[in-house]
Protein backbone atom coordinates (compact mmCIF):
# COMPACT_ATOMS: atom_id res chain seq x y z
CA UNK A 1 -36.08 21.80 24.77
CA UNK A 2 -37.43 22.73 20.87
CA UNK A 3 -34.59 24.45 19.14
CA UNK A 4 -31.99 23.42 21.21
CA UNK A 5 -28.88 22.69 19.74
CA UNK A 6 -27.67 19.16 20.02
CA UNK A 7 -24.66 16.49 20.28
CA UNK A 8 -24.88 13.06 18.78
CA UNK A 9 -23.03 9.83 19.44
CA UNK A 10 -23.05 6.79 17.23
CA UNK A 11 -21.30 4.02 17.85
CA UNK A 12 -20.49 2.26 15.13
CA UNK A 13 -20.56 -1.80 13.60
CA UNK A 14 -21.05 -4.13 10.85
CA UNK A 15 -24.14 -3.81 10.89
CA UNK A 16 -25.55 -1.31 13.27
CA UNK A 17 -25.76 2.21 14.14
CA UNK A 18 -25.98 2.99 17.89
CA UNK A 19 -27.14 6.94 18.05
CA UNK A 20 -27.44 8.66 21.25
CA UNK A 21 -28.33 12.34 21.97
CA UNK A 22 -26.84 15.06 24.43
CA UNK A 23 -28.33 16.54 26.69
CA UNK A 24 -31.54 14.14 27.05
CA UNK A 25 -30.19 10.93 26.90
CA UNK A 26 -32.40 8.90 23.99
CA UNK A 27 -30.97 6.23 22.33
CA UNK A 28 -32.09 5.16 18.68
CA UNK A 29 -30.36 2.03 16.98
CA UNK A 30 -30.44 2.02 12.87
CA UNK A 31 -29.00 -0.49 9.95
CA UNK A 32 -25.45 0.25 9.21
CA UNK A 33 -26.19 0.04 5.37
CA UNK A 34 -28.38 3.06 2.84
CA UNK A 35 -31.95 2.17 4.26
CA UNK A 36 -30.63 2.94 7.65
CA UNK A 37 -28.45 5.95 6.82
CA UNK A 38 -31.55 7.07 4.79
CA UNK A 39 -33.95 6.94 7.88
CA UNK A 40 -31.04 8.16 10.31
CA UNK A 41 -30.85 11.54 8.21
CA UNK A 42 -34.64 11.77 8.13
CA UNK A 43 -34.36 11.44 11.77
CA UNK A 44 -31.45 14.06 12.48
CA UNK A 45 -33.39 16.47 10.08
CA UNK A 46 -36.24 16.98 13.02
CA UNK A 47 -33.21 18.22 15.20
CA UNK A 48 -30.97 21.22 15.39
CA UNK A 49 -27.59 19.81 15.37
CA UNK A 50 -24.59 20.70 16.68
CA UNK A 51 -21.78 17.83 16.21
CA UNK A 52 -21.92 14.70 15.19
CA UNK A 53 -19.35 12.74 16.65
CA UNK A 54 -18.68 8.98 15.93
CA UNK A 55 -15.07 7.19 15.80
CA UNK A 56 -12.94 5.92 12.85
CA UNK A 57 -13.87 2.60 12.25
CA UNK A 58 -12.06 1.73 8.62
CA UNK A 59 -14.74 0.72 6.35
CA UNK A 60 -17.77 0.38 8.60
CA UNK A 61 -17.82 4.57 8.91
CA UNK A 62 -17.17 5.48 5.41
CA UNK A 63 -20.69 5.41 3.62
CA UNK A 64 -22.16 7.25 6.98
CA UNK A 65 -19.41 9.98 6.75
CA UNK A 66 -20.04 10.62 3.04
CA UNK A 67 -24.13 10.72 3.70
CA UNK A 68 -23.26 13.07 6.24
CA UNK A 69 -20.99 15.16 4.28
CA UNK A 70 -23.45 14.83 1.32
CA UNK A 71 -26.25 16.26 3.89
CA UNK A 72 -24.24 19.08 5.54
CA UNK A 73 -24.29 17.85 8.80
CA UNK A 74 -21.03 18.89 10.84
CA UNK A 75 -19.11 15.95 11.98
CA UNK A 76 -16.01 14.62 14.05
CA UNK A 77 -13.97 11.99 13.60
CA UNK A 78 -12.33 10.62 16.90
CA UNK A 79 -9.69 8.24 17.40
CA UNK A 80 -11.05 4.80 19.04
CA UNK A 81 -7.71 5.43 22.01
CA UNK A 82 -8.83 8.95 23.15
CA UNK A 83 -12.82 7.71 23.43
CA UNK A 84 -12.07 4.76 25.71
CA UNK A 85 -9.35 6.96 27.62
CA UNK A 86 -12.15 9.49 27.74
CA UNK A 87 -14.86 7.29 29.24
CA UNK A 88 -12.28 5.90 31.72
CA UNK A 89 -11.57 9.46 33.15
CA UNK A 90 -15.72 9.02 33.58
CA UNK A 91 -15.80 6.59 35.77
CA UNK A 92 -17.98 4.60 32.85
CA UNK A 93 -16.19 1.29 32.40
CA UNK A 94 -19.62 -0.82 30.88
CA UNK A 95 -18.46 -1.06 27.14
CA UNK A 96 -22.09 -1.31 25.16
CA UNK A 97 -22.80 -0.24 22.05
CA UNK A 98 -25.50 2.20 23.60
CA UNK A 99 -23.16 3.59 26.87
CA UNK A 100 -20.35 4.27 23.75
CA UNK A 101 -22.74 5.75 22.00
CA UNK A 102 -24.00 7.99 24.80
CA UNK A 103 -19.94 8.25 25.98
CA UNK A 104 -19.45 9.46 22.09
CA UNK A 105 -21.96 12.48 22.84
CA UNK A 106 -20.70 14.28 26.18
CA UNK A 107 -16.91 13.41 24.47
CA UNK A 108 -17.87 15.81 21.60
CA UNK A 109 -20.20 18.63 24.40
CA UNK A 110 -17.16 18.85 26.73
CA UNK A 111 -14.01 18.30 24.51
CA UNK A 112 -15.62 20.14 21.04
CA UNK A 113 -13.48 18.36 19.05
CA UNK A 114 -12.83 19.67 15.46
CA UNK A 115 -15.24 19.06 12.17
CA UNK A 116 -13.33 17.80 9.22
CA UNK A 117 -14.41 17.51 5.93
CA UNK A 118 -14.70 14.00 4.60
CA UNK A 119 -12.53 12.06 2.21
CA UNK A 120 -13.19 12.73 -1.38
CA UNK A 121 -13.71 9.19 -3.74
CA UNK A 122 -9.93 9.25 -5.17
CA UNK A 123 -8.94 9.93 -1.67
CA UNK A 124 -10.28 7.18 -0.19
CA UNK A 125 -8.71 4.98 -2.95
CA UNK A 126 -5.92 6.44 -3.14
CA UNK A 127 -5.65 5.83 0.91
CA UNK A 128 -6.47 2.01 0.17
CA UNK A 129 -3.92 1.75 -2.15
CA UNK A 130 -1.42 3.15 -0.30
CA UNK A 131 -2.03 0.69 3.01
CA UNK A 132 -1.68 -2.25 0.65
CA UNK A 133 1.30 -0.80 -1.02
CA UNK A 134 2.98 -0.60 2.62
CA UNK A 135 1.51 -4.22 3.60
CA UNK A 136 3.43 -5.44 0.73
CA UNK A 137 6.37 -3.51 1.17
CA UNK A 138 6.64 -5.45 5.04
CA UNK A 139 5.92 -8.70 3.50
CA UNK A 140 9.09 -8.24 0.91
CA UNK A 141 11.23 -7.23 4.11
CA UNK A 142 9.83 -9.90 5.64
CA UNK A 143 10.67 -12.57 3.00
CA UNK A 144 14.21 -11.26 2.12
CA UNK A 145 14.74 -11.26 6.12
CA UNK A 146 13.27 -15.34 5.95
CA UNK A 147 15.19 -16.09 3.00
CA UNK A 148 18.84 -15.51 4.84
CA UNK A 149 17.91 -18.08 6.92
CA UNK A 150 16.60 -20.91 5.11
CA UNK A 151 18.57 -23.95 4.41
CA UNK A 152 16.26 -26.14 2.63
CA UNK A 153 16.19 -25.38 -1.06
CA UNK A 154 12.46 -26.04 -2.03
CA UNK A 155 11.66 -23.42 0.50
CA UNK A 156 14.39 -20.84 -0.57
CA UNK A 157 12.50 -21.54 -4.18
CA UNK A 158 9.37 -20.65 -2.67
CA UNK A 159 10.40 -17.86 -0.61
CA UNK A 160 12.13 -16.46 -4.36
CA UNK A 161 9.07 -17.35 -5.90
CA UNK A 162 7.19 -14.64 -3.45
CA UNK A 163 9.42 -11.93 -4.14
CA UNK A 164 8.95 -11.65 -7.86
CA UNK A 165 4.96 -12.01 -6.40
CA UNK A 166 5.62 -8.73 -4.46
CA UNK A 167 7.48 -7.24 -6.58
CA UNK A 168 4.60 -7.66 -9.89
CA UNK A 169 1.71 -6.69 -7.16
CA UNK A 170 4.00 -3.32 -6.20
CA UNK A 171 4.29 -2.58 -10.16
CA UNK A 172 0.69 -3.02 -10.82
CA UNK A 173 -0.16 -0.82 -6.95
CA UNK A 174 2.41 2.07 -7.92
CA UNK A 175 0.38 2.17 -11.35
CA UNK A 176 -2.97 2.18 -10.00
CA UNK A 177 -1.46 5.00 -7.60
CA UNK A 178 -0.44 6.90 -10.21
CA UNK A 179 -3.54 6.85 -12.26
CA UNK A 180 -5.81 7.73 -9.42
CA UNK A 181 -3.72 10.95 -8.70
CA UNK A 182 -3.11 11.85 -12.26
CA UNK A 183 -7.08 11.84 -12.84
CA UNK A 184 -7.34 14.35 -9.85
CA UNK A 185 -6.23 17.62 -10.39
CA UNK A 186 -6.70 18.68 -6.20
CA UNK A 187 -4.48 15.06 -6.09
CA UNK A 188 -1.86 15.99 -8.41
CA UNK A 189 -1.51 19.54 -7.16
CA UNK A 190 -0.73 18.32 -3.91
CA UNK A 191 1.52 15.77 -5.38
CA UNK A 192 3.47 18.34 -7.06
CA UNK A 193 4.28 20.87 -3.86
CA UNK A 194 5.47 18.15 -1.70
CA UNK A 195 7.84 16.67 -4.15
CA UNK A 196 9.47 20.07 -4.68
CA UNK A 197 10.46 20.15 -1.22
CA UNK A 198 14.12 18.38 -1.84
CA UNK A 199 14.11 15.00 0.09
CA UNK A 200 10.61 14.04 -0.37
CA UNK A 201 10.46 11.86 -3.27
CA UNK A 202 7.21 10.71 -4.84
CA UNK A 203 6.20 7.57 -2.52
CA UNK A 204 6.80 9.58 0.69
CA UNK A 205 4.68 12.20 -0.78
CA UNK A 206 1.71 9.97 -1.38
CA UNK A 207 1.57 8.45 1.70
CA UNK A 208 1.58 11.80 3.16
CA UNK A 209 -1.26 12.88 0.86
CA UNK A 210 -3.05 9.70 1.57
CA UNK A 211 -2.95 9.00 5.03
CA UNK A 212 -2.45 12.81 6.32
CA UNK A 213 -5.42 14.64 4.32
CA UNK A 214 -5.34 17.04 6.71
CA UNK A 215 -2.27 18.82 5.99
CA UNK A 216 -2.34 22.20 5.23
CA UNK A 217 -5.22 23.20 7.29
CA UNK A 218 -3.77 22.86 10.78
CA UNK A 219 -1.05 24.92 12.63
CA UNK A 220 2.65 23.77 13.07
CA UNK A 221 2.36 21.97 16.67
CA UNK A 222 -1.65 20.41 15.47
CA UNK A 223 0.67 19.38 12.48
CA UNK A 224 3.40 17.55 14.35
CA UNK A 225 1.23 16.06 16.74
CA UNK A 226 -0.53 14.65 14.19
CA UNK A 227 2.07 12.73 12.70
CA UNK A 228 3.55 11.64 16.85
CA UNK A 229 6.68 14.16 16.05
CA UNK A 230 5.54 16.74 19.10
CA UNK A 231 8.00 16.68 21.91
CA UNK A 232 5.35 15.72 25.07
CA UNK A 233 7.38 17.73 27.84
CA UNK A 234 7.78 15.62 31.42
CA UNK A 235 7.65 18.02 34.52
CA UNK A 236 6.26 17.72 38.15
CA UNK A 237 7.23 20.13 40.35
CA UNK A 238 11.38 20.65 40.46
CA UNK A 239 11.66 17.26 38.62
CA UNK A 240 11.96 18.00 34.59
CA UNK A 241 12.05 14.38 32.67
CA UNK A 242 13.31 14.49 29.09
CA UNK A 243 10.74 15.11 26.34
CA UNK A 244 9.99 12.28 23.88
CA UNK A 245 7.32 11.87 21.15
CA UNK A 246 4.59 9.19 20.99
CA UNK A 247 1.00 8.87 19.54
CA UNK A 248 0.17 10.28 16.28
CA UNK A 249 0.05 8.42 12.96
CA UNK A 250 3.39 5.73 13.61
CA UNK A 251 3.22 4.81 9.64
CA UNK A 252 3.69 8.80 8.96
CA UNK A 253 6.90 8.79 11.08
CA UNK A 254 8.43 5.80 9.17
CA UNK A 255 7.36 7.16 6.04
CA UNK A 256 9.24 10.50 6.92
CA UNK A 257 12.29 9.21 8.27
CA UNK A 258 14.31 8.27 5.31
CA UNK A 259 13.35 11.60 3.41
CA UNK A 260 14.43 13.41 6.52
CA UNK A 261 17.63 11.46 6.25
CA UNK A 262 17.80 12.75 2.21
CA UNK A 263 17.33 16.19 3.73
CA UNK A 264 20.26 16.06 5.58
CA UNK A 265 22.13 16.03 2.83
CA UNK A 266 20.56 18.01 0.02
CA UNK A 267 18.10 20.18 1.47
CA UNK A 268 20.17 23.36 3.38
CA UNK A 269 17.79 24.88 5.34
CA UNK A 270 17.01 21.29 6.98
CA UNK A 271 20.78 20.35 7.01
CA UNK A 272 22.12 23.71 8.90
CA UNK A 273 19.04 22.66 11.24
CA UNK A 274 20.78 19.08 12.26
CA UNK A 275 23.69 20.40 11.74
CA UNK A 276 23.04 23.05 14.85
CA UNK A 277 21.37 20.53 16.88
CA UNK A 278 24.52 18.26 16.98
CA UNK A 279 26.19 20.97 17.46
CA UNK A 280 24.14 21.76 20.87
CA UNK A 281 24.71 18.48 21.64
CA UNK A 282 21.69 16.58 20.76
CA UNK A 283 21.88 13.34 20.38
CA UNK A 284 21.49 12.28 16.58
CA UNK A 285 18.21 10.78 16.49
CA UNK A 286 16.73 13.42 18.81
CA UNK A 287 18.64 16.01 15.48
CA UNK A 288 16.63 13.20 12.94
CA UNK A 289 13.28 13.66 14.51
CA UNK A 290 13.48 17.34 14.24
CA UNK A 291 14.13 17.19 10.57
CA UNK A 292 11.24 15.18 10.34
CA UNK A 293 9.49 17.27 12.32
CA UNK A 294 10.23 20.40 10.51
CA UNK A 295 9.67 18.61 6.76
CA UNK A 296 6.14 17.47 7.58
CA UNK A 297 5.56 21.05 9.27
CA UNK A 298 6.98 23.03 5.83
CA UNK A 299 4.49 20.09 3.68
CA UNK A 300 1.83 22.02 6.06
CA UNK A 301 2.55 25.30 5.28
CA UNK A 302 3.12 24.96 1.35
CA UNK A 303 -0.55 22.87 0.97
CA UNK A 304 -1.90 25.85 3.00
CA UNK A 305 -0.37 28.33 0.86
CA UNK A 306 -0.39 26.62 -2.42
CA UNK A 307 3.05 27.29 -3.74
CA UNK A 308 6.13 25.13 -4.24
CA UNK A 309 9.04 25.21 -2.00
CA UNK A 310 11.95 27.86 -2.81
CA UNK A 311 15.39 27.68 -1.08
CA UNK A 312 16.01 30.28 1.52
CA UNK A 313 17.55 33.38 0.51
CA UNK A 314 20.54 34.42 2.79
């Protein structure tokens, strides 16, 4: 129907773009490279669009989600997990790039999920950066862990020999880190609240401002679900299971749970917050996870609010 508002699904490669529209049901396929992005806009431009909805794909999605941004298109970002889970509940178990693509366009009519905007350039380094900075960090762990066991002495050399490796590459990351936040004032900002908040130091910070952009514009439980710190409650009926976190962003979890640990200790809103919990008679990691919870929730609120943290008054 002319003027009627649409959903679009692409499913994304390499090198293709698989587009599908909802309601009607065409399919269009274009190059995943600027020709193709070029001639998809031209495309979407004789339509009234509601949602464009595609899933995070690392690098193949990038470029399309900053032409999109760049043309004012609304779009959503989906996880990969919740799409297939989605066309499962459908009964739609072909996998082709043109059923995803079609699956991609009811998931965005009947679950609406939210527009985001996308990552700015220093973001999207900054993100890089701080992946290969936590690659590196497992492979030191990893070669300390190796070197405890080894008994030949060429390989203890070699394994030594990698450590001062990891060790020059985390220098030279950390720097690059620091420059690409330092020439970003909306970076440094950011940078600058969540290190007042006593516990979060400055690499914990910067994987939170790298890998959870979206902080500060959600509410407390969008916030904690994001990062897999929302209890999921267990009930059927008389039965009640015990609640227990899982999805979300695992990396921000690790990242957070030696800060929270910090908190415990110097932060004393966050420490009166274990504190009671142990009290109660929670067990100690159940205690942890809420400090986690609740430093990733105050992040939230002090990004939305622009200000530093301040200590409770009693």
């Amino acid at each position: 129907m002319p003027g009627q508002a649409i959903t679009i699904g692409i499913d994304i490669s390499k090198d293709h773009l698989d587009v599908a529209l909802y309601p009607g049901g065409e399919t269009r396929r274009f190059l995943n490279a600027r020709s193709g992005h070029t001639a998809l806009l031209r495309w979407l431009g004789k339509q009234v669009v509601a949602r464009i909805v595609f899933e995070a794909t690392g690098p193949y999605h990038r470029d399309l989600e900053r032409r999109l941004e760049q043309a004012g298109l609304p779009f959503a970002k989906v996880n990969p997990r919740q799409a297939r889970r989605f066309a499962e509940a459908t009964g739609k178990l072909a996998k082709t790039d043109r059923v995803d693509a079609l699956m991609l366009a009811r998931f965005g009519v009947l679950l609406e999920p939210q527009s985001r905007p996308a990552r700015s350039e220093n973001l999207v380094q900054l993100a890089e950066l701080v992946a290969g900075r936590r690659i590196l960090i497992k492979d030191r762990t990893a070669t300390l862990n190796r070197l405890k066991t080894l008994g030949q002495e060429l390989l203890k050399r070699h394994a030594r020999h990698r450590l001062r490796q990891i060790e020059a590459h985390l220098t030279s990351l950390n720097v690059a880190i620091d420059a690409v936040i330092a020439a970003d004032p909306v970076l440094t900002r950011r940078l600058a609240i969540l290190t007042s908040i006593p516990g979060l130091g400055e690499i914990t910070a910067q994987a939170l401002i790298a890998d959870m952009p979206e902080l500060g514009t959600m509410d407390e439980r969008q916030t904690a679900a994001l990062a897999g710190l929302a209890p999921i409650t267990r009930q059927s009926g008389k039965w009640q299971g015990k609640s227990f976190i899982q999805g979300g962003r695992s990396h921000l979890r690790q990242a957070l749970y030696m800060p929270a640990l910090v908190a415990m200790r110097f932060n004393p809103d966050l420490k009166s917050r274990y504190d009671a919990l142990v009290t109660r008679g929670k067990h100690a990691k159940v205690a942890i996870t809420a400090v986690m919870r609740r430093l990733v929730v105050i992040a939230n609120a002090l990004l939305r609010d622009d200000r530093t943290w301040t200590p409770k008054v009693a």
